[in-house]
N, C-alpha and C. Protein backbone atom coordinates (compact mmCIF):
# COMPACT_ATOMS: atom_id res chain seq x y z
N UNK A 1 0.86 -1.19 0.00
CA UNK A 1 0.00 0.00 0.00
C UNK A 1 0.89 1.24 0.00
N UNK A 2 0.42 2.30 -0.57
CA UNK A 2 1.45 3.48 -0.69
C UNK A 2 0.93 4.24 0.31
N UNK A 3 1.47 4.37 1.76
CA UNK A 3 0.95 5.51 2.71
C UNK A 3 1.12 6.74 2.35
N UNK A 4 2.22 7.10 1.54
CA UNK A 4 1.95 8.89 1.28
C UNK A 4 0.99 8.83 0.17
N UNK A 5 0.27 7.98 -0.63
CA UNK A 5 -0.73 8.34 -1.17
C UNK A 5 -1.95 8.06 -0.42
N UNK A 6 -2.41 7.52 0.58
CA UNK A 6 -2.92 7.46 1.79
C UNK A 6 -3.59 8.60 2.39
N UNK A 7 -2.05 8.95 2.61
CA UNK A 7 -2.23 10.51 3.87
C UNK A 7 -2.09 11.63 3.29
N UNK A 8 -2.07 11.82 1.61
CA UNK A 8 -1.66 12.95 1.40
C UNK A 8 -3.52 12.98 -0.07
N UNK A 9 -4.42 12.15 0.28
CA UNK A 9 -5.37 11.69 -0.19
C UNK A 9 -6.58 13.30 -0.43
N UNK A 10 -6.60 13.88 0.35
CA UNK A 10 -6.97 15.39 0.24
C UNK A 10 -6.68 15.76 -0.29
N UNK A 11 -5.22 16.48 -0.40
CA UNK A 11 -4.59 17.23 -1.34
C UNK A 11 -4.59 16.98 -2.35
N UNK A 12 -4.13 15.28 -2.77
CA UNK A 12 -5.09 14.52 -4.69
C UNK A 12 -5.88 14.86 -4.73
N UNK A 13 -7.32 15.35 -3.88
CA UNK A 13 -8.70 15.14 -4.56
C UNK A 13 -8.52 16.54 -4.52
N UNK A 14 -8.30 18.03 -3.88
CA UNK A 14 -8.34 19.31 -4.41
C UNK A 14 -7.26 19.48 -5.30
N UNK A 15 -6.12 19.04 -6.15
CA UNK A 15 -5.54 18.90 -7.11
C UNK A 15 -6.38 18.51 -8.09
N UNK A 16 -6.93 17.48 -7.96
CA UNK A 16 -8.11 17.02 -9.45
C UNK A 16 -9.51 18.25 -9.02
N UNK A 17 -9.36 19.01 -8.25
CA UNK A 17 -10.68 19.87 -8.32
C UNK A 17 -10.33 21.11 -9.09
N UNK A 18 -8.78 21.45 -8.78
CA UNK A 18 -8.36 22.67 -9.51
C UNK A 18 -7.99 22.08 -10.96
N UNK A 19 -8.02 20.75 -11.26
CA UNK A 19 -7.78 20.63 -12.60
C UNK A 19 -8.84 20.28 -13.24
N UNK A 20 -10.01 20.13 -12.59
CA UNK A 20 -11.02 20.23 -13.16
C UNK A 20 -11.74 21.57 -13.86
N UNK A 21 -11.43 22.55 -13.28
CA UNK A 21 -11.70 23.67 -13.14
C UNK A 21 -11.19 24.11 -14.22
N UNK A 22 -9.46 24.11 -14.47
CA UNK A 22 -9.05 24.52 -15.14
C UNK A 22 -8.90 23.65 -16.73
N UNK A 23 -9.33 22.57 -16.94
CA UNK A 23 -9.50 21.60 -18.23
C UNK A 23 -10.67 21.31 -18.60
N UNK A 24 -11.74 21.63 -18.04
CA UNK A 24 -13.20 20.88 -18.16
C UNK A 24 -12.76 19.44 -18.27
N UNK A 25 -12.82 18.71 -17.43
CA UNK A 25 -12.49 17.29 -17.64
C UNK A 25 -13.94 16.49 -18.26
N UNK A 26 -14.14 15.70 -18.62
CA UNK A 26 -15.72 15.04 -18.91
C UNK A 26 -16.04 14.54 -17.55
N UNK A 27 -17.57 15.02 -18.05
CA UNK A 27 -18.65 14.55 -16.45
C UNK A 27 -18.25 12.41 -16.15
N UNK A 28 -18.09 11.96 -16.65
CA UNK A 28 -17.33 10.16 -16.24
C UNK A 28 -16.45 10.29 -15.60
N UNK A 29 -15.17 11.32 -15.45
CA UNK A 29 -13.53 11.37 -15.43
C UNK A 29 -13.95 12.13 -13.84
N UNK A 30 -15.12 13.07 -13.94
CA UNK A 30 -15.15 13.93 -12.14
C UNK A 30 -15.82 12.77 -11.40
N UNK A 31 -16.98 12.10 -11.90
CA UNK A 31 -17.24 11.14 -10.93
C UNK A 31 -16.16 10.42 -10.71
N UNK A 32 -15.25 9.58 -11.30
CA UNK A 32 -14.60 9.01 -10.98
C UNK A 32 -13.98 9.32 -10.16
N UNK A 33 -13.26 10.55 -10.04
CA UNK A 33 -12.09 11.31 -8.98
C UNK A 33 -12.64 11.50 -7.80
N UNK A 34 -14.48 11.75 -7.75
CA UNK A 34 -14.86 12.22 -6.60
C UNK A 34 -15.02 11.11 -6.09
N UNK A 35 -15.40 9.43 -6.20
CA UNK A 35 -15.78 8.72 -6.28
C UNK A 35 -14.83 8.07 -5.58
N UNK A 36 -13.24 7.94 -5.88
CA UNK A 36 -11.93 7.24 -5.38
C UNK A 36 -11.83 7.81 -4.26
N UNK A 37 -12.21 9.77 -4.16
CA UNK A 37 -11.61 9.88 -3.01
C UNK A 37 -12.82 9.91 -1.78
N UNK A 38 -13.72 9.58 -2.01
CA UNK A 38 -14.62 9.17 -1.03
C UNK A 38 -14.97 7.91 -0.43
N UNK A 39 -14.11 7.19 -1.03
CA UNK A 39 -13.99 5.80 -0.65
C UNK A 39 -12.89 5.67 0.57
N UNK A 40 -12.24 6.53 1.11
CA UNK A 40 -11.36 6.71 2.21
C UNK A 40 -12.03 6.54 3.67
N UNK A 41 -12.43 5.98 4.12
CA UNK A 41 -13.28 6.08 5.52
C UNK A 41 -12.15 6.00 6.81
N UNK A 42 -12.86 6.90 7.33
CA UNK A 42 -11.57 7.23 8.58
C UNK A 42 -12.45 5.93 9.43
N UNK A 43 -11.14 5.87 10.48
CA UNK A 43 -11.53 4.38 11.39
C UNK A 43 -11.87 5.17 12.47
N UNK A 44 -12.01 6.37 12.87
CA UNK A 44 -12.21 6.58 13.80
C UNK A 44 -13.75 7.09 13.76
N UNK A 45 -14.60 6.95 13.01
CA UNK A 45 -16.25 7.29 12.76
C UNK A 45 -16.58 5.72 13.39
N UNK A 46 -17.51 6.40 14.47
CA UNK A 46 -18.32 4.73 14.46
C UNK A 46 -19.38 4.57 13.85
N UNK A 47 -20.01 3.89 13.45
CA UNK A 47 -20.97 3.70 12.78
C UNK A 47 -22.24 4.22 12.86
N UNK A 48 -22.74 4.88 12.42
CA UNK A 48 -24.26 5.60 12.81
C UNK A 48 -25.22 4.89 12.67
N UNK A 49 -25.64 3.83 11.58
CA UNK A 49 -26.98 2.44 11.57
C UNK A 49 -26.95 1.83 12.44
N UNK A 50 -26.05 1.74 13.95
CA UNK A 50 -26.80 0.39 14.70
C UNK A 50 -27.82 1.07 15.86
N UNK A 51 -27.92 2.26 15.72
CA UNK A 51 -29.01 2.39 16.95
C UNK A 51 -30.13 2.71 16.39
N UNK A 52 -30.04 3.22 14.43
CA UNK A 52 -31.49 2.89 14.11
C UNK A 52 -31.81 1.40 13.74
N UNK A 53 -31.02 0.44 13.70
CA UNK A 53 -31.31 -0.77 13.85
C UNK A 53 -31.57 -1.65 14.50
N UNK A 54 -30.87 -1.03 15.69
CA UNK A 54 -31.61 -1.49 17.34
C UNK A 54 -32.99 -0.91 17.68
N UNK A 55 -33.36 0.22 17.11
CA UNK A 55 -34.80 0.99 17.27
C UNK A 55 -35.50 -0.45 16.18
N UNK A 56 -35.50 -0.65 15.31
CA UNK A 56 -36.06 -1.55 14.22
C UNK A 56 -36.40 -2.87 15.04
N UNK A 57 -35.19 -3.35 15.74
CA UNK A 57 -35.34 -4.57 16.12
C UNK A 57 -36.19 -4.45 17.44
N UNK A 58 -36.30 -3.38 18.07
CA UNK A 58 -37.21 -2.90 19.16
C UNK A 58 -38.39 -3.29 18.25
N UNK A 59 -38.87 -2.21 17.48
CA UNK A 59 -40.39 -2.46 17.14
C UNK A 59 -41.00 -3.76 16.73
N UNK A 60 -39.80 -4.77 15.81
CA UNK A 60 -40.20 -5.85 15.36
C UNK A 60 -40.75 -6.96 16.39
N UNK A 61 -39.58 -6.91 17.37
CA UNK A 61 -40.01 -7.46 18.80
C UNK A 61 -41.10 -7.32 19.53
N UNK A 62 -41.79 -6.56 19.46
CA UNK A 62 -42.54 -5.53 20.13
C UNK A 62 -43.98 -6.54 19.94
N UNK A 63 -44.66 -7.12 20.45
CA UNK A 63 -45.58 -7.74 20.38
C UNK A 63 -47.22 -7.02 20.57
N UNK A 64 -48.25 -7.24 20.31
CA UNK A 64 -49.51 -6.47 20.85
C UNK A 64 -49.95 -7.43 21.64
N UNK A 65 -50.71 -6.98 22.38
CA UNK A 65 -51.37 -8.11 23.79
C UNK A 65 -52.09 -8.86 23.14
N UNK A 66 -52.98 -9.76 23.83
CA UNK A 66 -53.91 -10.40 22.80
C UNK A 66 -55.27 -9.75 23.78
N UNK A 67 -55.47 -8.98 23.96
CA UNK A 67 -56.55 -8.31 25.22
C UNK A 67 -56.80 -7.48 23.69
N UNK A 68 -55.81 -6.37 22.97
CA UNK A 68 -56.40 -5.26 22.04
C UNK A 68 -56.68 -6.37 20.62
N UNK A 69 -55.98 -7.31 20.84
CA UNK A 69 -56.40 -8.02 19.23
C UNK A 69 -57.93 -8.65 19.62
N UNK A 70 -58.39 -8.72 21.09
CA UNK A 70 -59.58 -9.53 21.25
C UNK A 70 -60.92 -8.48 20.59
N UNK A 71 -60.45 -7.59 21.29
CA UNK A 71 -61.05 -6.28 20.79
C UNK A 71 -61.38 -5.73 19.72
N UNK A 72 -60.63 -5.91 19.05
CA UNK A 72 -60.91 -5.35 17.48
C UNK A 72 -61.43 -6.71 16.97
N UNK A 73 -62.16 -7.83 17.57
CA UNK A 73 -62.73 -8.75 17.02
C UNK A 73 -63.89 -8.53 16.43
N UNK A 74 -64.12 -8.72 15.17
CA UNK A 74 -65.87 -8.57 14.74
C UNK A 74 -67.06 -8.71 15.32
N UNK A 75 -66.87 -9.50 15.98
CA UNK A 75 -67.93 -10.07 16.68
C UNK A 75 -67.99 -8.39 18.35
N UNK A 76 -67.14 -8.37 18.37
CA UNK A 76 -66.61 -7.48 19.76
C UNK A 76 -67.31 -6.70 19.15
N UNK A 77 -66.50 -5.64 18.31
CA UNK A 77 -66.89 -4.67 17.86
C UNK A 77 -67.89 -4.33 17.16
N UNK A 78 -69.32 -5.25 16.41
CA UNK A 78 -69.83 -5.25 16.30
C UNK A 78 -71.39 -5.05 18.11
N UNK A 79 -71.05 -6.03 18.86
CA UNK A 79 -71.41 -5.49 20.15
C UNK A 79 -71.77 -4.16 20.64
N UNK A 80 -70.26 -3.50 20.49
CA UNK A 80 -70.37 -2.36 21.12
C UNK A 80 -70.83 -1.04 20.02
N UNK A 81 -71.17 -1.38 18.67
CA UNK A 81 -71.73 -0.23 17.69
C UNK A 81 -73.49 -0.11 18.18
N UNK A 82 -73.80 -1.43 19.18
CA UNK A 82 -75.18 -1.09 19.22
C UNK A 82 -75.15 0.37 19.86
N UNK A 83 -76.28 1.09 20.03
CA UNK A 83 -76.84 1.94 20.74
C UNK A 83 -77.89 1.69 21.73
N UNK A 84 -76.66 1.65 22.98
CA UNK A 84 -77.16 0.98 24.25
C UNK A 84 -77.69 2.37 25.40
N UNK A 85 -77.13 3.52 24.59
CA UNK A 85 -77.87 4.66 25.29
C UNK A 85 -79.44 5.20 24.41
N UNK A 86 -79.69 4.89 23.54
CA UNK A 86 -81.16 4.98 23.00
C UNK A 86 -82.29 3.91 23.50
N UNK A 87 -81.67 2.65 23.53
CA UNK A 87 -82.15 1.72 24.22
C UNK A 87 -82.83 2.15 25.89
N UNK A 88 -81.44 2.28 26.44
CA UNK A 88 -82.11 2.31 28.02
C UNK A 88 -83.17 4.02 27.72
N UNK A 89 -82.44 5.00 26.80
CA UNK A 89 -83.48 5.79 27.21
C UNK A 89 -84.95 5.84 26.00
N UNK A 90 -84.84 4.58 25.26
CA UNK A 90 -86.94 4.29 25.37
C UNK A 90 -87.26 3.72 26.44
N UNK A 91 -86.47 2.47 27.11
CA UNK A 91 -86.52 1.87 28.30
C UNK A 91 -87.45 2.71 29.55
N UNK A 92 -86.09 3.63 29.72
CA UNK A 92 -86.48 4.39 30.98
C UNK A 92 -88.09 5.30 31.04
N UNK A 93 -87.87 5.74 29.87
CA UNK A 93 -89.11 6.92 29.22
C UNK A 93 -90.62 5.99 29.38
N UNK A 94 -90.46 4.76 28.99
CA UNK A 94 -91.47 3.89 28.52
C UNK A 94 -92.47 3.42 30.44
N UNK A 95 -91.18 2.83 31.33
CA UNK A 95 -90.96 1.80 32.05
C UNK A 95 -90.82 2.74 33.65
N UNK A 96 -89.39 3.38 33.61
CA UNK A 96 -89.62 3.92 34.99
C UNK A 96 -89.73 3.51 36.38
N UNK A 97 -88.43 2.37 36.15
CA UNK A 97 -88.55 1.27 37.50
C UNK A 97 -87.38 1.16 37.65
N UNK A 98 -87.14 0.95 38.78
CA UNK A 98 -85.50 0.33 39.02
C UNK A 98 -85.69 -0.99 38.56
N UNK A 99 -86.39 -2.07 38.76
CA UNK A 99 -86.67 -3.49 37.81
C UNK A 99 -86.54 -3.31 36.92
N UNK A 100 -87.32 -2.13 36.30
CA UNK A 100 -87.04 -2.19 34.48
C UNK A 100 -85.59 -1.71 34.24
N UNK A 101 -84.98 -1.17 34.95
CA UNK A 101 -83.59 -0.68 34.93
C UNK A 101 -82.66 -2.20 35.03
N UNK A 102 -82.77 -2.57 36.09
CA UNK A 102 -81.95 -3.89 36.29
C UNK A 102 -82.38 -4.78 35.08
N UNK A 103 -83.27 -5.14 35.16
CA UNK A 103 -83.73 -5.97 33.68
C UNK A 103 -83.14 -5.34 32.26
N UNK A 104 -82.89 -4.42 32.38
CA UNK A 104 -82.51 -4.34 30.73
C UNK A 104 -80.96 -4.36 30.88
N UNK A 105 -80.15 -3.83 31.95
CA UNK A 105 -78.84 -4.23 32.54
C UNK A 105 -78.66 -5.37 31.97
N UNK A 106 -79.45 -6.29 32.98
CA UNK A 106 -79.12 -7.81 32.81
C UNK A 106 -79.41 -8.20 31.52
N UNK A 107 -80.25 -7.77 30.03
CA UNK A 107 -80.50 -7.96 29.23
C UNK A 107 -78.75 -7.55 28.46
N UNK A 108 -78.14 -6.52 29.04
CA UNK A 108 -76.96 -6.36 27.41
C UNK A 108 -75.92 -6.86 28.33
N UNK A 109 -76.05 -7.66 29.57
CA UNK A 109 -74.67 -8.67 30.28
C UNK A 109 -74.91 -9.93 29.30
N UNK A 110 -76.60 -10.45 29.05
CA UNK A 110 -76.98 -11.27 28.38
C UNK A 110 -76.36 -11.53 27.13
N UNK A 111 -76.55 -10.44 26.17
CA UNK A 111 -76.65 -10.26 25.38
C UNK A 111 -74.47 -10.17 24.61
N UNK A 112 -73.70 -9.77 25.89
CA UNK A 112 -73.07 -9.36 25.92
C UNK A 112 -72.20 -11.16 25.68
N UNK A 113 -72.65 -11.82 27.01
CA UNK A 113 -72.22 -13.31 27.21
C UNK A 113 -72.16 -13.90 25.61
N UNK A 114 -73.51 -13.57 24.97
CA UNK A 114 -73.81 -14.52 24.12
C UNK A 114 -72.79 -14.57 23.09
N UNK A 115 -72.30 -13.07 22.85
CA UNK A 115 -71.32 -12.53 21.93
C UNK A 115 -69.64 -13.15 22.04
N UNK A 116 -69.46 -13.12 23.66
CA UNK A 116 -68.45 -14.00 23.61
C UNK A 116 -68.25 -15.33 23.86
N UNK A 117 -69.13 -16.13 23.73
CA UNK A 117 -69.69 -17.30 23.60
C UNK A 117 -69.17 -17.91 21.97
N UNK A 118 -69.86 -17.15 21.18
CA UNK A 118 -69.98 -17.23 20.32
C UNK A 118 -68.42 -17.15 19.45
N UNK A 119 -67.39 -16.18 20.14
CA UNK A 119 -65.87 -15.93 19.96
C UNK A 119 -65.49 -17.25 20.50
N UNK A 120 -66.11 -17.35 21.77
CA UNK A 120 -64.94 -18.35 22.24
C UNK A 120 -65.15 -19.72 21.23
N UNK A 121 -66.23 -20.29 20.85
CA UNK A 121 -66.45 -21.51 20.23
C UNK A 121 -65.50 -21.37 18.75
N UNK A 122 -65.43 -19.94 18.25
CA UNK A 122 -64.98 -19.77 17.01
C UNK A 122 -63.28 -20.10 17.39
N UNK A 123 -62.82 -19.94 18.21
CA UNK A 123 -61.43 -19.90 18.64
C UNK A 123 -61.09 -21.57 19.38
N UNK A 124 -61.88 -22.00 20.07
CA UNK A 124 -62.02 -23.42 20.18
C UNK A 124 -61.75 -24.19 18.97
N UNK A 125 -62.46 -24.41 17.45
CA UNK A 125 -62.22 -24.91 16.44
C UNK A 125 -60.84 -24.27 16.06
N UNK A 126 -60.55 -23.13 16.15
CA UNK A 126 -59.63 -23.21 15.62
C UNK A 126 -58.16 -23.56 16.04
N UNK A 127 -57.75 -23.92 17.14
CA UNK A 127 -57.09 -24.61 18.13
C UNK A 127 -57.36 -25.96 18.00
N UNK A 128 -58.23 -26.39 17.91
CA UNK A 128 -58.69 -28.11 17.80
C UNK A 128 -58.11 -28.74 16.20
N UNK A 129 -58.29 -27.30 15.04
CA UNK A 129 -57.30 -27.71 14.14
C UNK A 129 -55.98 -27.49 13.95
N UNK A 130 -55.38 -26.59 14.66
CA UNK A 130 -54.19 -26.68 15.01
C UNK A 130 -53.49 -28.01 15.74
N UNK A 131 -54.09 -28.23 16.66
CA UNK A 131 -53.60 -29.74 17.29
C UNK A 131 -53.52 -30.80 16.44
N UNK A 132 -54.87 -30.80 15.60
CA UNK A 132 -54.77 -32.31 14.37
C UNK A 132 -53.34 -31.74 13.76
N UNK A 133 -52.97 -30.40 13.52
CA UNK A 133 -52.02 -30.12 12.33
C UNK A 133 -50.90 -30.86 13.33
N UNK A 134 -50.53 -30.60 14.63
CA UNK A 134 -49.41 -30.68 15.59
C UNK A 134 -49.19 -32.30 15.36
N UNK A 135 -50.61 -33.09 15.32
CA UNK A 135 -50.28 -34.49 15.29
C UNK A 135 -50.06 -35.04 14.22
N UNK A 136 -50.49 -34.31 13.43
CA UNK A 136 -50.39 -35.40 11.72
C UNK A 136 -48.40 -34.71 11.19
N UNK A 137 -47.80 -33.62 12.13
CA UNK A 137 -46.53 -33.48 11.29
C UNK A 137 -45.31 -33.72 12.39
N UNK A 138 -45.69 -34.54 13.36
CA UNK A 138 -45.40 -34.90 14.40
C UNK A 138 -43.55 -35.44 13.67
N UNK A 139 -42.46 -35.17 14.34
CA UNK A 139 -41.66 -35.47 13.85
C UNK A 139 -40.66 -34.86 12.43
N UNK A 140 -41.64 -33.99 11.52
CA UNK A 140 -41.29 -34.11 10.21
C UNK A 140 -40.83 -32.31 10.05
N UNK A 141 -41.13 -31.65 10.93
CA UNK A 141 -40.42 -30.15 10.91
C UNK A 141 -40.32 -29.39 12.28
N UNK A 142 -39.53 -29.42 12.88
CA UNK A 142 -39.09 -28.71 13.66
C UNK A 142 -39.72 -27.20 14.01
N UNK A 143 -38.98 -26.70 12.99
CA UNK A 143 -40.08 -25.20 12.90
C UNK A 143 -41.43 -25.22 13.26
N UNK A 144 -41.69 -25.68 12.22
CA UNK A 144 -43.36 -25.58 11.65
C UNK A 144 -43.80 -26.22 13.49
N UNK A 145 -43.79 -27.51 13.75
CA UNK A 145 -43.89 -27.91 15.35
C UNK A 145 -44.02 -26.89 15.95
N UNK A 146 -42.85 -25.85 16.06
CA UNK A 146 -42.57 -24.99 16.96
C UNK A 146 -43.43 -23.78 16.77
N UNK A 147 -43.76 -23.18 15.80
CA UNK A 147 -44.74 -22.51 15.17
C UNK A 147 -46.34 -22.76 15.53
N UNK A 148 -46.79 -24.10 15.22
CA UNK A 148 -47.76 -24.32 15.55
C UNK A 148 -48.24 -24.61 17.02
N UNK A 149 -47.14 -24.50 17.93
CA UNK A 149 -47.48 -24.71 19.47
C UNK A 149 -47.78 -23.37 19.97
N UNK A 150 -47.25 -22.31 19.33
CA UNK A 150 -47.10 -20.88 20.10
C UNK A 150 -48.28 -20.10 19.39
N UNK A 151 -48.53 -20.60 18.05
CA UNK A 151 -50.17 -20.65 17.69
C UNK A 151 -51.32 -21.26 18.84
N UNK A 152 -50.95 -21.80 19.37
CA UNK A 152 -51.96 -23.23 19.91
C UNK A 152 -51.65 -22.25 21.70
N UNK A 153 -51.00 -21.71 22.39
CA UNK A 153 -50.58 -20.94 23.05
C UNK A 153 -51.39 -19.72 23.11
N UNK A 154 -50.97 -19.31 22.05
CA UNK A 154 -51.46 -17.85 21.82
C UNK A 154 -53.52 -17.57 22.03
N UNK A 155 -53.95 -18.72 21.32
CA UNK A 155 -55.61 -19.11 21.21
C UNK A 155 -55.79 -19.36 22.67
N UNK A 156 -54.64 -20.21 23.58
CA UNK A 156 -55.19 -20.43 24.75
C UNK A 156 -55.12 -19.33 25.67
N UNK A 157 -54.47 -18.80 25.74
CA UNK A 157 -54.33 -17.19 26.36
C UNK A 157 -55.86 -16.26 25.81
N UNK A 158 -56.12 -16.19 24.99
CA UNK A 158 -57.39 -15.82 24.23
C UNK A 158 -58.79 -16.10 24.92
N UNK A 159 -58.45 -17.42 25.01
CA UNK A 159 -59.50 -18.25 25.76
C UNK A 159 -59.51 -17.97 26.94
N UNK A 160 -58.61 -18.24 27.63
CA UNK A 160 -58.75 -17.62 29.02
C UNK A 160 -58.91 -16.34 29.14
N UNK A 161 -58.77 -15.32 28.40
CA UNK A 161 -59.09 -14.01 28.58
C UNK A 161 -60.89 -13.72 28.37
N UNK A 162 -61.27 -14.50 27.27
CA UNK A 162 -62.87 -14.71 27.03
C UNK A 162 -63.45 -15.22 28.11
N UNK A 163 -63.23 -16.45 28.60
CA UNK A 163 -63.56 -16.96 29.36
C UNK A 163 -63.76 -15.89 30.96
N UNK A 164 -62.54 -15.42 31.29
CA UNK A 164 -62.62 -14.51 32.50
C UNK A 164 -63.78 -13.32 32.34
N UNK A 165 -64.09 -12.46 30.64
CA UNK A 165 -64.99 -11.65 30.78
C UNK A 165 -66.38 -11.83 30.65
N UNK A 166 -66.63 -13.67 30.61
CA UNK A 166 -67.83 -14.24 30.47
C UNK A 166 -68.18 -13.93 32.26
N UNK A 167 -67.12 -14.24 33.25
CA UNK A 167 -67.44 -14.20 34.82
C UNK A 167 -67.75 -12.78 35.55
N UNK A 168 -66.51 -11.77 34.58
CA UNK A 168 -66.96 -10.75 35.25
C UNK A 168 -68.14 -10.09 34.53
N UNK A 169 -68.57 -10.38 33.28
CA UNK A 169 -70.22 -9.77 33.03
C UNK A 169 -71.05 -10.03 34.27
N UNK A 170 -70.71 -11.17 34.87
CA UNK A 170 -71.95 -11.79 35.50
C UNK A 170 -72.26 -10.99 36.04
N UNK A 171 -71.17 -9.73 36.68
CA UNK A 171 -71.17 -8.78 38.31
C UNK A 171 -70.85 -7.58 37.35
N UNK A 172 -71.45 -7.70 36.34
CA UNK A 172 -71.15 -5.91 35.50
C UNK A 172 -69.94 -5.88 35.66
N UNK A 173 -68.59 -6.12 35.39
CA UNK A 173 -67.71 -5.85 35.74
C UNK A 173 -66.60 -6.13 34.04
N UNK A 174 -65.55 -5.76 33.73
CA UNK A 174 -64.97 -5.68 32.71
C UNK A 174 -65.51 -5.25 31.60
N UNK A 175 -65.33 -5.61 30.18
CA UNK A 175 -65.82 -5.35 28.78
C UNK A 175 -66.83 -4.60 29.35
N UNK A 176 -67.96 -5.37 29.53
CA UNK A 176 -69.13 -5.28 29.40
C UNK A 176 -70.00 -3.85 29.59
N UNK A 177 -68.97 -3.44 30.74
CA UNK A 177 -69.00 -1.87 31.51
C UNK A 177 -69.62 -1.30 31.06
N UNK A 178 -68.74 -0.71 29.96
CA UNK A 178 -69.35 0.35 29.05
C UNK A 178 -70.57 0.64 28.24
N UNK A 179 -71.09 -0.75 27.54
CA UNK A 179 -72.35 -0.60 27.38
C UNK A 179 -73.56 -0.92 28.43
N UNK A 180 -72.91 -1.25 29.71
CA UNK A 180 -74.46 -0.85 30.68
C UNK A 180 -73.94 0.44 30.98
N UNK A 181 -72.56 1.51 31.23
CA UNK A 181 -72.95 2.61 31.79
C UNK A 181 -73.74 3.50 30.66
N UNK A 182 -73.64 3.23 29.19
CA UNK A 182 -74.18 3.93 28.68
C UNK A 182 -75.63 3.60 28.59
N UNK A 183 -76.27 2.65 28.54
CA UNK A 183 -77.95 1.77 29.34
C UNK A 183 -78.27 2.57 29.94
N UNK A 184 -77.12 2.87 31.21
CA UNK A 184 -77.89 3.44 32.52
C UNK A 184 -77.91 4.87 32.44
N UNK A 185 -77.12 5.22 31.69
CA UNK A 185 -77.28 7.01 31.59
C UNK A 185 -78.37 7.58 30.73
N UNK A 186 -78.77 6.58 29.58
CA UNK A 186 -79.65 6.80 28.66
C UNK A 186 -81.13 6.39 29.15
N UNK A 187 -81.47 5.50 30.19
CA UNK A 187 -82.39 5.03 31.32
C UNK A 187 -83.03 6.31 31.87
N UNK A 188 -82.08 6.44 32.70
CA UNK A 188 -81.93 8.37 33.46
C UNK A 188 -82.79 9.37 32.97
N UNK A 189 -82.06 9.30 31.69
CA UNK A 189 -82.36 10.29 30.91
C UNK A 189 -83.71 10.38 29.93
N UNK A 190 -84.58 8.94 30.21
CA UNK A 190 -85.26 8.95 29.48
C UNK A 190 -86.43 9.22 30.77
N UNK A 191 -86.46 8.36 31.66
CA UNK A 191 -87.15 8.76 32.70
C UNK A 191 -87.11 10.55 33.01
N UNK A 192 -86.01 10.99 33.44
CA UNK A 192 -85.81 12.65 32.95
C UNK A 192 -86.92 12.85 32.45
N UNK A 193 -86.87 12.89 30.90
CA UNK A 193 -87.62 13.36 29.78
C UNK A 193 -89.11 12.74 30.03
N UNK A 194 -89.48 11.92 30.35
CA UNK A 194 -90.93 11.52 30.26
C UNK A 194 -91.61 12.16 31.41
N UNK A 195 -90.75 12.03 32.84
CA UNK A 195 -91.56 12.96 33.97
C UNK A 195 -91.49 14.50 33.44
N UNK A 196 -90.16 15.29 32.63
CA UNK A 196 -90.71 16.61 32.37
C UNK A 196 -91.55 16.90 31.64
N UNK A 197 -91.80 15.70 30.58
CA UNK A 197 -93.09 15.81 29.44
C UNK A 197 -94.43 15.75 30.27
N UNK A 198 -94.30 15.07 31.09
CA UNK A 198 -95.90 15.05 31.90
C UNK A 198 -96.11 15.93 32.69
N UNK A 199 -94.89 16.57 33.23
CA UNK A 199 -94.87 17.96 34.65
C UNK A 199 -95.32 19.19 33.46
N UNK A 200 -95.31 19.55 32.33
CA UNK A 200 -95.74 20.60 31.19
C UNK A 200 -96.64 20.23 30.60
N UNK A 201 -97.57 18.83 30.61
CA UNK A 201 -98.63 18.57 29.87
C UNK A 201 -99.82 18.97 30.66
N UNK A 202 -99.24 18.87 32.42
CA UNK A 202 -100.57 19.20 33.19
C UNK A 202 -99.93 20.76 33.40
């Protein structure tokens, strides 16, 4: 290797800049010159890509719960588009009871169960074919084995999460919340409205 052409690697590349200047060299002949002498990398730069590549390998890693994937389930989210505050307030307007209040409660815990009932059985089959897959390749891929257990994992975590908000509907409690507090505010409010309609009719 020639070290004084090395270390004296600057001064070549503003030598070919003033002779560029002064010859018009052709546009092939400047890339080239600019091209050699940018290929010099000092050892003392550390590298700038590994901490946006460690940010990358952060996000890839980065898993979502299976609580927000339960959620954005069709069946879920279909649930909660009803309008459970128009409901309680014909309810309330109509009815005007704490019974009729509790009864229609207990009607969207009902209603609520049935919905994840209906998830959980869909997620049951599909775990029950995962297992036939686990047994029929029993031996023959490693991966794929390993793949299909953390599939078979993942559904059971699922399940037990369904399963737990089938118990706490029972006591109003989890998911379900939200569409009895909106029941009960729209209840309120309908009772509201029907006693002020009758307090201005007489």
């Amino acid at each position: 290797m020639n070290l004084k052409r090395l270390f004296n690697w600057n001064k070549g590349t503003e030598d070919q800049v003033e002779n560029v200047a002064g010859q018009e060299k052709p546009n092939a002949q400047l890339e080239k010159d600019v091209n050699q002498a940018s290929n010099v990398i000092s050892l003392m730069t550390p590298p700038t890509e590994l901490n946006d590549q460690d940010q990358i390998g952060q996000e890839v890693t980065e898993k979502p719960t299976p609580t927000k994937g339960l959620m954005n389930s069709p069946e879920i989210v279909s649930f909660f588009k009803s309008n459970y505050y128009g409901l309680g307030q014909h309810n309330g307007s109509n009815f005007r009871t704490q019974d009729a209040l509790d009864l229609g409660k207990k009607s969207v815990v009902s209603k609520f169960q049935n919905t994840i009932a209906d998830l959980l059985e869909t997620k049951q089959t599909k775990i029950n074919k995962l297992k036939n897959q686990l047994v029929a390749i029993e031996g023959l891929s490693t991966a794929m084995t390993l793949q299909l257990k953390q599939a078979c994992d993942h559904l059971d975590r699922e399940i037990r999460i369904l399963n737990e908000q089938i118990d706490k509907a029972e006591t109003q409690k989890g998911w379900v919340l939200k569409a009895l507090n909106e029941y009960q505010i729209g209840f309120m409010k309908g009772v509201s409205d029907a006693i002020e309609f009758e307090l201005l009719a007489n």
